[in-house]
Protein backbone atom coordinates (compact mmCIF):
# COMPACT_ATOMS: atom_id res chain seq x y z
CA UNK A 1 256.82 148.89 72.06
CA UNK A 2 255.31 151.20 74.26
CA UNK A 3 252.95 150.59 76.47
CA UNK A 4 249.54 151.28 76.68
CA UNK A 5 247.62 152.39 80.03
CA UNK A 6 243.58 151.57 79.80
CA UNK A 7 241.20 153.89 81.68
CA UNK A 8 239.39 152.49 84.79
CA UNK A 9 236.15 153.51 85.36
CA UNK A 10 235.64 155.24 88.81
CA UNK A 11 234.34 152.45 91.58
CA UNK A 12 231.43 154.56 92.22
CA UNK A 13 230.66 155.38 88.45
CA UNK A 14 227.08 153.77 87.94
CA UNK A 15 226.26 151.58 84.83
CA UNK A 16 222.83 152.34 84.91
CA UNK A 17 222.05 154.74 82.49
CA UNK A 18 220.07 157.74 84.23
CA UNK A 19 216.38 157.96 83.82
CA UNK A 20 215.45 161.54 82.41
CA UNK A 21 214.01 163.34 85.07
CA UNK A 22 210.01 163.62 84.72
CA UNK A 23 208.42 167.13 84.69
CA UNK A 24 206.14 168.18 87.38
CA UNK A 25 203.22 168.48 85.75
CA UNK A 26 203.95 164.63 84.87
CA UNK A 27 204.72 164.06 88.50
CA UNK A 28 201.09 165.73 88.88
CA UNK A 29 199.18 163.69 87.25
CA UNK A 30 200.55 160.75 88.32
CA UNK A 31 199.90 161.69 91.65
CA UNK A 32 195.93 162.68 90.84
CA UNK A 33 195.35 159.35 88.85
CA UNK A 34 196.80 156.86 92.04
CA UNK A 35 193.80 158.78 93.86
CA UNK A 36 191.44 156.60 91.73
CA UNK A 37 193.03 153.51 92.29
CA UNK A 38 191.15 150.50 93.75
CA UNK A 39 193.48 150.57 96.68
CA UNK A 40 192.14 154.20 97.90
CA UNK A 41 188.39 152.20 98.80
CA UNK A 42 189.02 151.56 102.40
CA UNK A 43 186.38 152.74 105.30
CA UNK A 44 189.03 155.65 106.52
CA UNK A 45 188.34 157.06 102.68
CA UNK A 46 184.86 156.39 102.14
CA UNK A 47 183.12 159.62 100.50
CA UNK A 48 179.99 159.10 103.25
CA UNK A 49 177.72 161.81 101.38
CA UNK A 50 178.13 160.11 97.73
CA UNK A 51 177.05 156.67 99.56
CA UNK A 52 174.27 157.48 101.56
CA UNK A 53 172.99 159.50 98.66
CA UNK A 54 173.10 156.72 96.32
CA UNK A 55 171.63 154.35 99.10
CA UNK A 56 168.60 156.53 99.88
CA UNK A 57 168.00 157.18 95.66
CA UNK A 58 167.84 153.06 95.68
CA UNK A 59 165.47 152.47 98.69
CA UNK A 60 163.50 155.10 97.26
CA UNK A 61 163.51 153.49 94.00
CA UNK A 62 161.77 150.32 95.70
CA UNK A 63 159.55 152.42 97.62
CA UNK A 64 158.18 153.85 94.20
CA UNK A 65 156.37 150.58 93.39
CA UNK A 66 154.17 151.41 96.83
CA UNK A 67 153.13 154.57 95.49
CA UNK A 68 151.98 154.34 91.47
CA UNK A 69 150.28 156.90 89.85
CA UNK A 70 150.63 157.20 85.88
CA UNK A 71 151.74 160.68 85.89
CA UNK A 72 154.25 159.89 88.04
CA UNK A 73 155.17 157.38 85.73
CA UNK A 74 155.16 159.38 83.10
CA UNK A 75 157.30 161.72 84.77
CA UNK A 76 159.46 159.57 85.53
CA UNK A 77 160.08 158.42 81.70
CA UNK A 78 160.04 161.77 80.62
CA UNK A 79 163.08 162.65 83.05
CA UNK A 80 164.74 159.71 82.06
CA UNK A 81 165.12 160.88 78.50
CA UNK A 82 165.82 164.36 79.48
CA UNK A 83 168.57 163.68 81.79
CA UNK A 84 170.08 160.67 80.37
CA UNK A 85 170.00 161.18 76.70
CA UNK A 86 169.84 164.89 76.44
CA UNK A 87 172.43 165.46 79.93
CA UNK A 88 174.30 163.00 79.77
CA UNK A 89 174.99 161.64 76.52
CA UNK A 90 174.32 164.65 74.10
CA UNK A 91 175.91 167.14 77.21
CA UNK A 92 178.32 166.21 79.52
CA UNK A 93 179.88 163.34 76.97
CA UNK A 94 179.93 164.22 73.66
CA UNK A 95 179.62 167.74 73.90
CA UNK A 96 181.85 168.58 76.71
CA UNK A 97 183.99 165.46 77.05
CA UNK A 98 184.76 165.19 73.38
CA UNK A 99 183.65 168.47 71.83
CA UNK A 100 181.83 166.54 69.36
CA UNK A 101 179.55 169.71 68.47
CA UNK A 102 179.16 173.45 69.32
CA UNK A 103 176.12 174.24 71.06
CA UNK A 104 174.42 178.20 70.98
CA UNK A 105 173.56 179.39 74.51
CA UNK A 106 170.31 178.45 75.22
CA UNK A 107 170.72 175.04 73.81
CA UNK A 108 174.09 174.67 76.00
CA UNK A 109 172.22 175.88 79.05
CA UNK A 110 169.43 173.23 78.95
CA UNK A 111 171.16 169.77 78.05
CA UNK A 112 173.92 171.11 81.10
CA UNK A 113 170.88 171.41 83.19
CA UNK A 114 169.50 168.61 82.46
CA UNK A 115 172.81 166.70 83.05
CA UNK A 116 173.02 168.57 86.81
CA UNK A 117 169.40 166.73 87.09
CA UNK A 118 170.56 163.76 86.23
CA UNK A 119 172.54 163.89 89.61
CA UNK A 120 175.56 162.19 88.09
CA UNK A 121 178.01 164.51 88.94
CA UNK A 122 178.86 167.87 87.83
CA UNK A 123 179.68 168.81 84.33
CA UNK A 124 183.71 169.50 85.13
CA UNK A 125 183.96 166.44 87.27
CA UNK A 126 182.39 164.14 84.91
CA UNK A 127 183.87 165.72 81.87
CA UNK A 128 187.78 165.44 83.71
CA UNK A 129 186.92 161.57 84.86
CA UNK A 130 185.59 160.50 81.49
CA UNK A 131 188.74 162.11 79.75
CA UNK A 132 191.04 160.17 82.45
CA UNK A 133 188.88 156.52 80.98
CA UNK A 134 189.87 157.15 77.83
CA UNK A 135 193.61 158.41 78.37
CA UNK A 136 194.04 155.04 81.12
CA UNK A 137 190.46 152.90 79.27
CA UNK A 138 191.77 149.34 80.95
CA UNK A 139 194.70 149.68 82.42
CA UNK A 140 195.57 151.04 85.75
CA UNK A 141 194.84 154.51 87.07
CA UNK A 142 191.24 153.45 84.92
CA UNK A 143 188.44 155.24 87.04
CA UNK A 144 186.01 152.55 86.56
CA UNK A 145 187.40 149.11 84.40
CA UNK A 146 185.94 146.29 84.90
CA UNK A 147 189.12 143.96 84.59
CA UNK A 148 189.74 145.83 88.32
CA UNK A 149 186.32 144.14 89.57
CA UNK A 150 182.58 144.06 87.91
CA UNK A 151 181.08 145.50 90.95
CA UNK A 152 184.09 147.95 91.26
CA UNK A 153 183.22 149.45 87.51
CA UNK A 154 179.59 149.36 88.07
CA UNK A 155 179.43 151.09 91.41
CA UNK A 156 181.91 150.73 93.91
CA UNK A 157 184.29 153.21 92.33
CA UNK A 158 182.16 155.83 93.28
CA UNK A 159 182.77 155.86 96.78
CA UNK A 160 186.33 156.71 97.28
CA UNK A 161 186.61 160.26 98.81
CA UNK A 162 188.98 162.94 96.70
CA UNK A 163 189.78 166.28 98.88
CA UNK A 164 188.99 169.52 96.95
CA UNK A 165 192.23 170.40 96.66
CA UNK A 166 192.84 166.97 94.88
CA UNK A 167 189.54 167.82 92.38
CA UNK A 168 190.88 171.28 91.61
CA UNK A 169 194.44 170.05 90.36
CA UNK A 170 191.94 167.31 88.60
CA UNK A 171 190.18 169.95 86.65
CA UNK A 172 193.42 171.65 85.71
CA UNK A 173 195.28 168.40 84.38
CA UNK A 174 192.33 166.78 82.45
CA UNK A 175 189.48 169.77 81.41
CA UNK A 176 191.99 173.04 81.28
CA UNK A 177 189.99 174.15 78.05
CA UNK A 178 186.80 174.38 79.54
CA UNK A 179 187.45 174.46 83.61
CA UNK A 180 186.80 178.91 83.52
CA UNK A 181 183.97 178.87 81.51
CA UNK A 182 181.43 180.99 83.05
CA UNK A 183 178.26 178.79 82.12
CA UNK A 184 180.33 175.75 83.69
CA UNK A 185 181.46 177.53 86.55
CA UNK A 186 177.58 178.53 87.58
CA UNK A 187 176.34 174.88 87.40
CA UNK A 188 179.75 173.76 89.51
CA UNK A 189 178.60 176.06 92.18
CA UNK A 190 175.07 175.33 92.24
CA UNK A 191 174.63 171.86 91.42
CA UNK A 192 173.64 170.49 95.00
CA UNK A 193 170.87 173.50 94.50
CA UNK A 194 169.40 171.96 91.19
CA UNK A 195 169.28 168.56 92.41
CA UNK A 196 168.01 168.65 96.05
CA UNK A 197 165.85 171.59 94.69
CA UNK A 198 164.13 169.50 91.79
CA UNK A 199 162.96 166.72 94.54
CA UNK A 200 161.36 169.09 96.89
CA UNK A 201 159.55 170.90 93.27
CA UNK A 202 158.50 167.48 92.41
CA UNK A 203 157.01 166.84 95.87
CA UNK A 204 155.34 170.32 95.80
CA UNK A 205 154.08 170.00 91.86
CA UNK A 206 152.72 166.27 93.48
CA UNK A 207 150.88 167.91 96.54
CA UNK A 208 149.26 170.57 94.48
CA UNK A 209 147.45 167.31 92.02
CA UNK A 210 146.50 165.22 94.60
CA UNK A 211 147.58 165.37 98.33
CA UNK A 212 150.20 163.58 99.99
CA UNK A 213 150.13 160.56 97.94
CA UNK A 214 150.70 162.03 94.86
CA UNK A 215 153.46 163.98 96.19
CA UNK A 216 155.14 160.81 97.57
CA UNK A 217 154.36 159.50 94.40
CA UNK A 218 156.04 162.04 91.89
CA UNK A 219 159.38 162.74 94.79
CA UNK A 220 159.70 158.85 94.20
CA UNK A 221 159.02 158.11 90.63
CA UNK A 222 160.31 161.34 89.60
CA UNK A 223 163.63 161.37 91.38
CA UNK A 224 164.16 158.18 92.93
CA UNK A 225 163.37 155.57 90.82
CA UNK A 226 164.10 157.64 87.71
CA UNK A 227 167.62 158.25 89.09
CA UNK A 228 168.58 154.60 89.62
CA UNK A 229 167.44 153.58 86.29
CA UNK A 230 169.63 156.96 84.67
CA UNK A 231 172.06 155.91 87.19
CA UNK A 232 172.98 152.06 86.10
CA UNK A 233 172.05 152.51 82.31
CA UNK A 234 174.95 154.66 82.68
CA UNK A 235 177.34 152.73 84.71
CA UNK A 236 176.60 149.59 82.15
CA UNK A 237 178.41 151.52 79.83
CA UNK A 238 181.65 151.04 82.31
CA UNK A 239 181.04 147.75 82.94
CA UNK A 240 179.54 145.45 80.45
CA UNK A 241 180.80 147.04 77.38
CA UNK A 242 184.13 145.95 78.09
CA UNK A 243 183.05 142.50 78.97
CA UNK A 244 180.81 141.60 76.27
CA UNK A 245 179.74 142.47 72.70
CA UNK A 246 181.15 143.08 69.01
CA UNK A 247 183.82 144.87 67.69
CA UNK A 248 184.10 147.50 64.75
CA UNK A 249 187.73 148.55 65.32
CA UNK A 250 191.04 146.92 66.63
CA UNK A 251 191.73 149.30 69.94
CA UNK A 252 193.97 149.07 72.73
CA UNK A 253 191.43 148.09 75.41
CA UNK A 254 188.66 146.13 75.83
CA UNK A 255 185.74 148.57 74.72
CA UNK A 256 182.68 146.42 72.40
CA UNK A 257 179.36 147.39 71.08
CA UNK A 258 176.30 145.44 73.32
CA UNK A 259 172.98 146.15 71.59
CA UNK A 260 170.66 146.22 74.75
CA UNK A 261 173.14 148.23 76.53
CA UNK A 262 172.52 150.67 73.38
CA UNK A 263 168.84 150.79 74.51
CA UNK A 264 168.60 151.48 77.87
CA UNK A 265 171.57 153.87 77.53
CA UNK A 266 170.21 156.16 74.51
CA UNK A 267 173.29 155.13 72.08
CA UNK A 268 176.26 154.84 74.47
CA UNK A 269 176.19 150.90 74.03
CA UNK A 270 177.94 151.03 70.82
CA UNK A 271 181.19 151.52 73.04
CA UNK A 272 183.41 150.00 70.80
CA UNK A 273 183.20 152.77 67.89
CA UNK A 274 182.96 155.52 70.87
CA UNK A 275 186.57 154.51 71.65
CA UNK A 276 187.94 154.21 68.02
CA UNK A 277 186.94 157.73 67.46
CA UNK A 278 185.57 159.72 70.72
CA UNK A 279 184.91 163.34 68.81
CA UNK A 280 182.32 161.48 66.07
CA UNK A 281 178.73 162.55 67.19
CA UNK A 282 176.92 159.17 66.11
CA UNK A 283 177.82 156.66 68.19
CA UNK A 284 176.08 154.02 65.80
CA UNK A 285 178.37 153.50 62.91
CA UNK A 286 176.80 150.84 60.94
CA UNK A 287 172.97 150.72 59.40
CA UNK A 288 171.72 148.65 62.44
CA UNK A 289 173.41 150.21 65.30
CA UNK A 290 170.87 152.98 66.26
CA UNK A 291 171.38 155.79 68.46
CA UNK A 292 168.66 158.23 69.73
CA UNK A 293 171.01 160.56 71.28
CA UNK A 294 172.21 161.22 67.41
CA UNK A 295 168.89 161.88 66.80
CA UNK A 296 168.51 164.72 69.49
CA UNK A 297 171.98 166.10 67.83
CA UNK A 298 170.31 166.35 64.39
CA UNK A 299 167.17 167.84 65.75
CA UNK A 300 169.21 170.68 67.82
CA UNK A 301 171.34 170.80 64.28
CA UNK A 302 167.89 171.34 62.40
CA UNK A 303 167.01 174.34 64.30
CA UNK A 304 170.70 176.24 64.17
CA UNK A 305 171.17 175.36 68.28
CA UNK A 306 174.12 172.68 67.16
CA UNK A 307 176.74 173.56 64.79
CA UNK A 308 180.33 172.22 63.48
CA UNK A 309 178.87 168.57 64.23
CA UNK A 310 181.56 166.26 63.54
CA UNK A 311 179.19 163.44 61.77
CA UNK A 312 182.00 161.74 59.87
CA UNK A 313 181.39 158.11 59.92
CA UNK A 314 184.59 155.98 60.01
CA UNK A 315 185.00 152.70 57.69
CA UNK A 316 185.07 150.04 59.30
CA UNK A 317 188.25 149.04 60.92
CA UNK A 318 189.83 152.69 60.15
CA UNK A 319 192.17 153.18 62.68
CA UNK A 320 191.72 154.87 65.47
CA UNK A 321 191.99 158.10 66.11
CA UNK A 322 194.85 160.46 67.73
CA UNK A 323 193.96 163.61 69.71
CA UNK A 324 194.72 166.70 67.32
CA UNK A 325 194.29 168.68 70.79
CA UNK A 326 196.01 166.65 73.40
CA UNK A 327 194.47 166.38 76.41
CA UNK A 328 191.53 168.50 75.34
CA UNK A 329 189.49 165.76 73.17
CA UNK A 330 189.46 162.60 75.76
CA UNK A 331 191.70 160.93 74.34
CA UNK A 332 195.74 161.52 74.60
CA UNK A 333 196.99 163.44 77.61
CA UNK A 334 200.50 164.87 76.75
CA UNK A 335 203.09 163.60 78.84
């Protein structure tokens, strides 16, 4: 019989099969998400101008209730709307985050301005950082998740320095459809102008009515306090609507509707059906779950300034949606 000779495998020869190798636009990203980790908050990091800033806004906030006046007041409530509801909510998030509408020109112009005035950011930084909560929403590389700390979601995130170079790559990974856009590009350039600018024309506007108490009194109700109050309306959105609430839909974090979060945030508190389906205008989905930012959508829609408004409401426990675009909708980034 003959004999048969079996192969050996070489002593070196691995067992492991080889991981592919990743791309470097993978490698990228990977590397621009670990700069929002958690870990990165250390005093040798600490982004000194985004903390004092938010200091002085708070301490100003308190020194508000020394100087009343009820057109400062007023102001102040009138601002709030403007910047929170129309900037933030109807601009920077569903129109540029999720490209939940087209806006003409002079409608884009305005709710972009007013989201510069809300001084949350500008429109490329908090369109890219939004995008990145959904892609990572409770897991880590998250920007702002509570499950990484309360405080950390509400605020503390903030604070962790990211070098320009770091922002730019940023821009390119997570808004590439909208990072050249002229309108965009004028507001990232000038955005220190319009809100610095708006507190020394709320001083002077104060002056001119009554003297240096009114002007104390408009620069703090006007800016200050009305910029804490836009400030953490907002960041309740990243913190207690993943603690606490309802759900509509089955998704795979932690997101939930919270009704009073819904007030002071214009809409946004209805978090839950935000996540299920990010490029749906409404963010109220059922007959109770109102939404006054969908109301400023309508109005804009009304007068031909909004257009291909995506106003589909889901049934309830549809299932969630998947980026036709990815990364250009906030919600899949392709690997």
């Amino acid at each position: 019989m003959a004999s048969v000779i079996l192969e050996q495998p070489p002593e070196n020869q691995s067992t492991v099969t080889a991981q592919p190798k990743k791309s470097k636009k993978r490698e990228e990203r990977e590397q621009i998400i670990c700069k929002f980790h958690k870990e990165n908050l250390k005093w040798s990091n600490v982004d000194w101008v985004i903390l004092l800033w938010m200091a002085g806004i708070h301490i100003g906030a308190v020194a508000a209730f020394f100087f009343i006046s009820w057109q400062a007041v007023v102001t102040c409530l009138v601002l709030h709307w403007a910047t929170a509801s129309i900037g933030i909510c109807l601009g920077y998030h569903r129109y540029l985050s999720h490209k939940s509408m087209k806006l003409r020109a002079p409608a884009e112009f305005f709710v972009l301005l007013c989201g510069v005035l809300s001084g949350e950011g500008s429109p490329l930084t908090w369109a890219a950082t939004h995008r990145l909560h959904h892609q990572k929403s409770d897991k880590h590389g998250d920007p702002h998740s509570p499950f990484e700390g309360t405080f950390w979601s509400h605020l503390l995130w903030l604070f962790v320095y990211r070098s320009k170079e770091v922002n730019q790559k940023f821009f390119e990974h997570y808004v590439p459809d909208m990072k050249d856009r002229k309108m965009l590009q004028f507001f990232e350039k000038t955005y220190g102008l319009w809100v610095v600018g708006s507190g020394f024309v709320l001083f002077g506007i104060g002056y001119a009515m009554g003297g240096m108490y009114m002007a104390w009194s408009m620069l703090l109700w006007g800016l200050c306090a009305r910029m804490a109050f836009v400030y953490n309306s907002t960041w309740f959105v990243n913190s207690a609507t993943h603690l606490w609430g309802y759900r509509n839909y089955e998704t795979t974090d932690q997101s939930k509707n919270l009704w009073w979060v819904a007030i002071v945030a214009y809409g946004e508190g209805w978090h839950n059906n935000h996540h299920a389906h990010p490029s749906v205008a409404p963010a109220g989905h059922r007959k109770w779950e109102f939404d006054i930012t969908w109301w400023s959508i309508k109005a804009l829609r009304a007068i031909g300034q909004a257009y291909d408004v995506n106003d589909r409401i889901p049934q309830k426990n549809a299932e969630p949606e998947v980026d036709p675009e990815p990364g250009k909708n906030g919600i899949v980034v392709a690997k």
